[in-house]
Protein backbone atom coordinates (compact mmCIF):
# COMPACT_ATOMS: atom_id res chain seq x y z
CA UNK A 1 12.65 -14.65 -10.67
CA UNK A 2 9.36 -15.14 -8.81
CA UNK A 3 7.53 -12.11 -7.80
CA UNK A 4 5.53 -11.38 -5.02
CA UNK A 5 3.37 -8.20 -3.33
CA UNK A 6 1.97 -7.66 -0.18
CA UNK A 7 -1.24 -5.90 0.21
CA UNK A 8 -1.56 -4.36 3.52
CA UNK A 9 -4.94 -3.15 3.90
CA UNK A 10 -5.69 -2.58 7.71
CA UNK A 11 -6.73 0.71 7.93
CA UNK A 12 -10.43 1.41 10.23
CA UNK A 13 -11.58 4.55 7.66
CA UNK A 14 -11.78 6.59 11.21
CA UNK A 15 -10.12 9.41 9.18
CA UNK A 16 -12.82 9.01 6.13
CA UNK A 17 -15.38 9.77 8.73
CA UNK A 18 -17.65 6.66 8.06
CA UNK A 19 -18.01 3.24 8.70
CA UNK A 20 -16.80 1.61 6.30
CA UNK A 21 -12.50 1.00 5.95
CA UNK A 22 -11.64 3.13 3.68
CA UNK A 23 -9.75 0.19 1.35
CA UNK A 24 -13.39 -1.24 0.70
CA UNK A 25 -15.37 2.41 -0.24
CA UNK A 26 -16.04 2.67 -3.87
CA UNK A 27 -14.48 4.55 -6.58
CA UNK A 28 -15.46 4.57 -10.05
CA UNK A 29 -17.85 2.33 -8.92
CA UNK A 30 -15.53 -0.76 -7.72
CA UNK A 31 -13.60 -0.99 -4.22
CA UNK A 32 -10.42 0.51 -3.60
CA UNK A 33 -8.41 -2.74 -2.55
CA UNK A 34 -9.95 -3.97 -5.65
CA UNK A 35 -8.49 -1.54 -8.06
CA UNK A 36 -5.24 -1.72 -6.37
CA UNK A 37 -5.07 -5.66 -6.83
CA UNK A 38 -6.34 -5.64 -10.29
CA UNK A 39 -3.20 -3.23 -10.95
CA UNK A 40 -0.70 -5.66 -9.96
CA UNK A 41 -2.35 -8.75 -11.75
CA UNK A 42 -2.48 -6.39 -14.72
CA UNK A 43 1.24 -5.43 -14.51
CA UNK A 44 2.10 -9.18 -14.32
CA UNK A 45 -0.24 -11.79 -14.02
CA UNK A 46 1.84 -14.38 -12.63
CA UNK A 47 2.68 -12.25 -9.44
CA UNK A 48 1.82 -13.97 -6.29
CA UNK A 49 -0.34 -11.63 -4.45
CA UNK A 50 -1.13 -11.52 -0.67
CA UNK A 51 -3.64 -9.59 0.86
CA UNK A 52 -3.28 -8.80 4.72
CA UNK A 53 -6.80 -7.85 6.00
CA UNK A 54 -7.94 -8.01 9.82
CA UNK A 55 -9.69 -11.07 10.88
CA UNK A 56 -12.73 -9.12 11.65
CA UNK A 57 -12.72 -7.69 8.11
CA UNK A 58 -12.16 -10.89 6.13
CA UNK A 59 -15.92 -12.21 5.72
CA UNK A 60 -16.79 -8.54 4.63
CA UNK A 61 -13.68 -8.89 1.66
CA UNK A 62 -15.41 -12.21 0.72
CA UNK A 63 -18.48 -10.91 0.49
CA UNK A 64 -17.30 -8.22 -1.42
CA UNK A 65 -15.83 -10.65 -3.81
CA UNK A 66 -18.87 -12.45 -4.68
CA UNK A 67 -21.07 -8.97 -4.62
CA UNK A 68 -18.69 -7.39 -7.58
CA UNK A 69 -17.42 -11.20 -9.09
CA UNK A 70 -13.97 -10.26 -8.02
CA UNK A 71 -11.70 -13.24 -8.99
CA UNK A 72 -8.47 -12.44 -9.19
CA UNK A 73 -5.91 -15.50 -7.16
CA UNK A 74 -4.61 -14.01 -3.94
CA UNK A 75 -3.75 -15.37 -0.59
CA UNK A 76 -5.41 -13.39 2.80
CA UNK A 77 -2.90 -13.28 5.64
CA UNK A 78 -4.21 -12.35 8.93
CA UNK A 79 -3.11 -8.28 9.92
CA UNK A 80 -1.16 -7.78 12.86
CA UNK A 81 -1.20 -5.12 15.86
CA UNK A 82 1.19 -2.86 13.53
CA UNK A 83 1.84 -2.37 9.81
CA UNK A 84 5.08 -3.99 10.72
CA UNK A 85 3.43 -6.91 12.24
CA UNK A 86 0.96 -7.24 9.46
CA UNK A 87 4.13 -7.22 6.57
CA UNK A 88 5.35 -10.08 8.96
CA UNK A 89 2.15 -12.45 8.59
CA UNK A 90 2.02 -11.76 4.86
CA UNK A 91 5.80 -12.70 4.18
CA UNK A 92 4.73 -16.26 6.25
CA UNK A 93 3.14 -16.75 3.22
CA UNK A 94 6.30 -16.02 0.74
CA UNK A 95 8.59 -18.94 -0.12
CA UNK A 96 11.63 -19.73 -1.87
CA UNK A 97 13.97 -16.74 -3.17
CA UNK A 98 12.55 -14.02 -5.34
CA UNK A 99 11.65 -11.00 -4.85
CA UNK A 100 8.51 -9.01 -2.74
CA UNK A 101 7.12 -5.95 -2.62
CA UNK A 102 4.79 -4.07 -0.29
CA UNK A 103 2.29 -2.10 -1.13
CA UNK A 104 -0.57 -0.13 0.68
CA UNK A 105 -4.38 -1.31 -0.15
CA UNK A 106 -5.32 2.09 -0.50
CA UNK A 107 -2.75 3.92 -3.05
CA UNK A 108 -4.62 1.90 -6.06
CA UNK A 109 -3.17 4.40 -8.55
CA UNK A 110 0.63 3.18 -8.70
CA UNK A 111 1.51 3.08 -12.22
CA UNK A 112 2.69 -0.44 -14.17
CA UNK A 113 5.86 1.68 -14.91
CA UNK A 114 6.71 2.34 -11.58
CA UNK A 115 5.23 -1.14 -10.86
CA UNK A 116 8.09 -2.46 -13.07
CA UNK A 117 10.66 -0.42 -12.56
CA UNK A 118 10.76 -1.07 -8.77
CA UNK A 119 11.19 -4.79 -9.54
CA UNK A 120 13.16 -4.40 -12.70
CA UNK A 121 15.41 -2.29 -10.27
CA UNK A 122 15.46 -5.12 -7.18
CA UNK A 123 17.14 -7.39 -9.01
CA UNK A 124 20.40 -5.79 -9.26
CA UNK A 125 19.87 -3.16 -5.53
CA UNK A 126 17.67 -6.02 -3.70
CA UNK A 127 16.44 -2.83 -1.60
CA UNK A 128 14.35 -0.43 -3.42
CA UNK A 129 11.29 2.48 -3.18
CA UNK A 130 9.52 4.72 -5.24
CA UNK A 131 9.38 8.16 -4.18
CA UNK A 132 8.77 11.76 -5.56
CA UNK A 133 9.69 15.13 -5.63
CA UNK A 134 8.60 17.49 -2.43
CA UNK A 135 6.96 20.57 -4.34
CA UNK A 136 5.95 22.84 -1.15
CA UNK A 137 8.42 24.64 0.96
CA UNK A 138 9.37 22.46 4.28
CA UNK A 139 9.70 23.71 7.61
CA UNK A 140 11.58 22.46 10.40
CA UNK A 141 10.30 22.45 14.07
CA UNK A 142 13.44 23.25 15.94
CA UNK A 143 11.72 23.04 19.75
CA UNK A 144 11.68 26.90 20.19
CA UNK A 145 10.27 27.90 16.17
CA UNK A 146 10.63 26.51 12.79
CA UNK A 147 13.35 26.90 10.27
CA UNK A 148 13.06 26.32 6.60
CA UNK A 149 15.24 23.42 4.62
CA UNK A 150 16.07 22.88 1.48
CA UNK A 151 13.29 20.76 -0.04
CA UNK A 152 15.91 19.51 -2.99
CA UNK A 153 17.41 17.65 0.08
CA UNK A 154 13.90 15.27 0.94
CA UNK A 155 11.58 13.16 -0.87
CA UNK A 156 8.44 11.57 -0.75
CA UNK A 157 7.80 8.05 -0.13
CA UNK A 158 5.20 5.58 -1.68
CA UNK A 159 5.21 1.89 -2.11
CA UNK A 160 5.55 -0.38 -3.32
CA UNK A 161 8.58 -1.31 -1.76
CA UNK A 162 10.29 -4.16 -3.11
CA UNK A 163 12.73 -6.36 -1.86
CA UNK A 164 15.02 -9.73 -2.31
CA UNK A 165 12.71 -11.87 -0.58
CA UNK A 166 15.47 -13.31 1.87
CA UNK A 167 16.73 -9.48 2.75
CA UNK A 168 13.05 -8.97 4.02
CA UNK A 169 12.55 -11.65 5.70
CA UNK A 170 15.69 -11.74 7.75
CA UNK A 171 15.08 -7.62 8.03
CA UNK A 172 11.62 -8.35 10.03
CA UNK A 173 13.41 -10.76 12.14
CA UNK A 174 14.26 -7.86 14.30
CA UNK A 175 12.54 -6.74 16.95
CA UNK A 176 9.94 -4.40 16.65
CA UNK A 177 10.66 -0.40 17.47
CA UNK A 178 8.09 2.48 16.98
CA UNK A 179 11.14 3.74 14.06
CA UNK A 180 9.93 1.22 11.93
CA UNK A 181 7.47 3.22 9.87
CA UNK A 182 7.99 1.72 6.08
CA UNK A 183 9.67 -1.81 5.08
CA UNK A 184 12.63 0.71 3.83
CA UNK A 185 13.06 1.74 7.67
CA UNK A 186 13.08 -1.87 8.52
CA UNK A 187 16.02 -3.09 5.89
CA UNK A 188 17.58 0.25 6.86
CA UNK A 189 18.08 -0.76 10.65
CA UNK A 190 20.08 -3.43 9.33
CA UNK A 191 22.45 -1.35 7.63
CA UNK A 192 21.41 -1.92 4.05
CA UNK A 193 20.98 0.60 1.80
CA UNK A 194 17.95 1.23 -0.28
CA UNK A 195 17.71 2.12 -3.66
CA UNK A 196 15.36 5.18 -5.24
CA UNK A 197 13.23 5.33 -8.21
CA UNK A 198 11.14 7.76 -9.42
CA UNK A 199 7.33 6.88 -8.46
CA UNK A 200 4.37 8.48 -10.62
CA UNK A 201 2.62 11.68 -8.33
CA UNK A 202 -1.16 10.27 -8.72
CA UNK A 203 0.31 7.00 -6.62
CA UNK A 204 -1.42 8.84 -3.67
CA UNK A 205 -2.59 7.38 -0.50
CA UNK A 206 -6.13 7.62 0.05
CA UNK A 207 -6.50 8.88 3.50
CA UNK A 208 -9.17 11.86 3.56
CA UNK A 209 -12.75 12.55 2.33
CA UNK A 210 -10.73 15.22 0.35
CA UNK A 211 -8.35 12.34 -1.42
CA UNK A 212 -11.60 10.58 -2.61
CA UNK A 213 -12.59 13.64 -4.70
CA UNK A 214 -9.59 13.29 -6.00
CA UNK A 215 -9.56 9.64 -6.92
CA UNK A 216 -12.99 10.08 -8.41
CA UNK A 217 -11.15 12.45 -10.89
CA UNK A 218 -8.47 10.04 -11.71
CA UNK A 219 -10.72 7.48 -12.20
């Protein structure tokens, strides 16, 4: 069964407090959205990867790629307005049946075992994600105070989220709504249900200053 993964890298960095998007600032001494790729090629390297960058960031990737000698195969779709509009241009670029999976640029520490099992896993549930146990207590904001729920009852979500390639593609057929925060909420609004596995807890998303530190330590 063909495989594919979209890389959605479209984040500005406004929340790393630089310049730079934070899917191109080093770790370990290598780009993030390199790290992450290299994961997936690693984990099979047959897998058809497509990375979905902004236009305006695309000469900067290639540049990248020929500062570091980054040559792993992938296809660049162009990013959209949204996430969900940027999953859209990337799956332009998926053919034939198989299955795809979505993945953010900047969680480069997804494990090949979750990796696999989230494909192994699509075969049979065509509609699945990796997620992971909530540890803190949760509060609910009620309008007039907060209540607390039973954490047992919610998990975390991380990608990637993988798919039967048709399912997706007919799924982001519909129109777009602001509910539509994860390819699992898209599938979802179709009335399909979507399949758990357990994901690995260092798969986190790097989003802070403070989630660099730690990705320098998992490095």
């Amino acid at each position: 069964m063909k495989k594919h993964v979209i890389i959605v890298a479209g984040g500005k960095g406004l929340r790393m407090g630089g310049d730079i998007p934070k899917q191109f600032l080093p770790i370990g001494g290598k780009p993030v959205l390199m790290r992450t790729i290299e994961t997936f090629y690693s984990y099979d390297p047959s897998i058809h990867i497509i990375l979905v960058l902004p236009l305006a960031q695309q000469a900067y990737w290639k540049h990248l790629c020929e500062t570091y000698h980054f040559v792993l195969p992938h296809d660049i779709a162009d990013g959209g307005e949204t996430r969900f509009h940027s999953v859209k241009n990337g799956l332009a670029l998926v053919g034939g049946e198989g299955l795809v999976g979505v993945h953010d640029g900047v969680r480069p520490f997804v494990s090949r075992q979750v990796i696999a099992g989230c494909y192994d896993t699509a075969r049979q549930r065509h509609a699945v994600i990796p997620v992971i146990d909530v540890v803190e207590t949760v509060r609910h904001l009620t309008g007039v105070g907060s209540e607390t729920v039973p954490r047992n009852n919610y998990k975390l979500v991380q990608t990637p989220q993988v798919f039967d390639v048709q399912l997706l593609k007919d799924a982001y057929r519909q129109e777009y709504t602001d509910a539509f925060t994860d390819d699992a909420s898209v599938v979802e609004a179709m009335g399909k249900e979507v399949w758990l596995v357990e994901g690995n807890r260092e798969n986190i998303k790097l989003t802070t200053p403070f989630d660099l530190k730690i990705a320098e330590v998992l490095i």
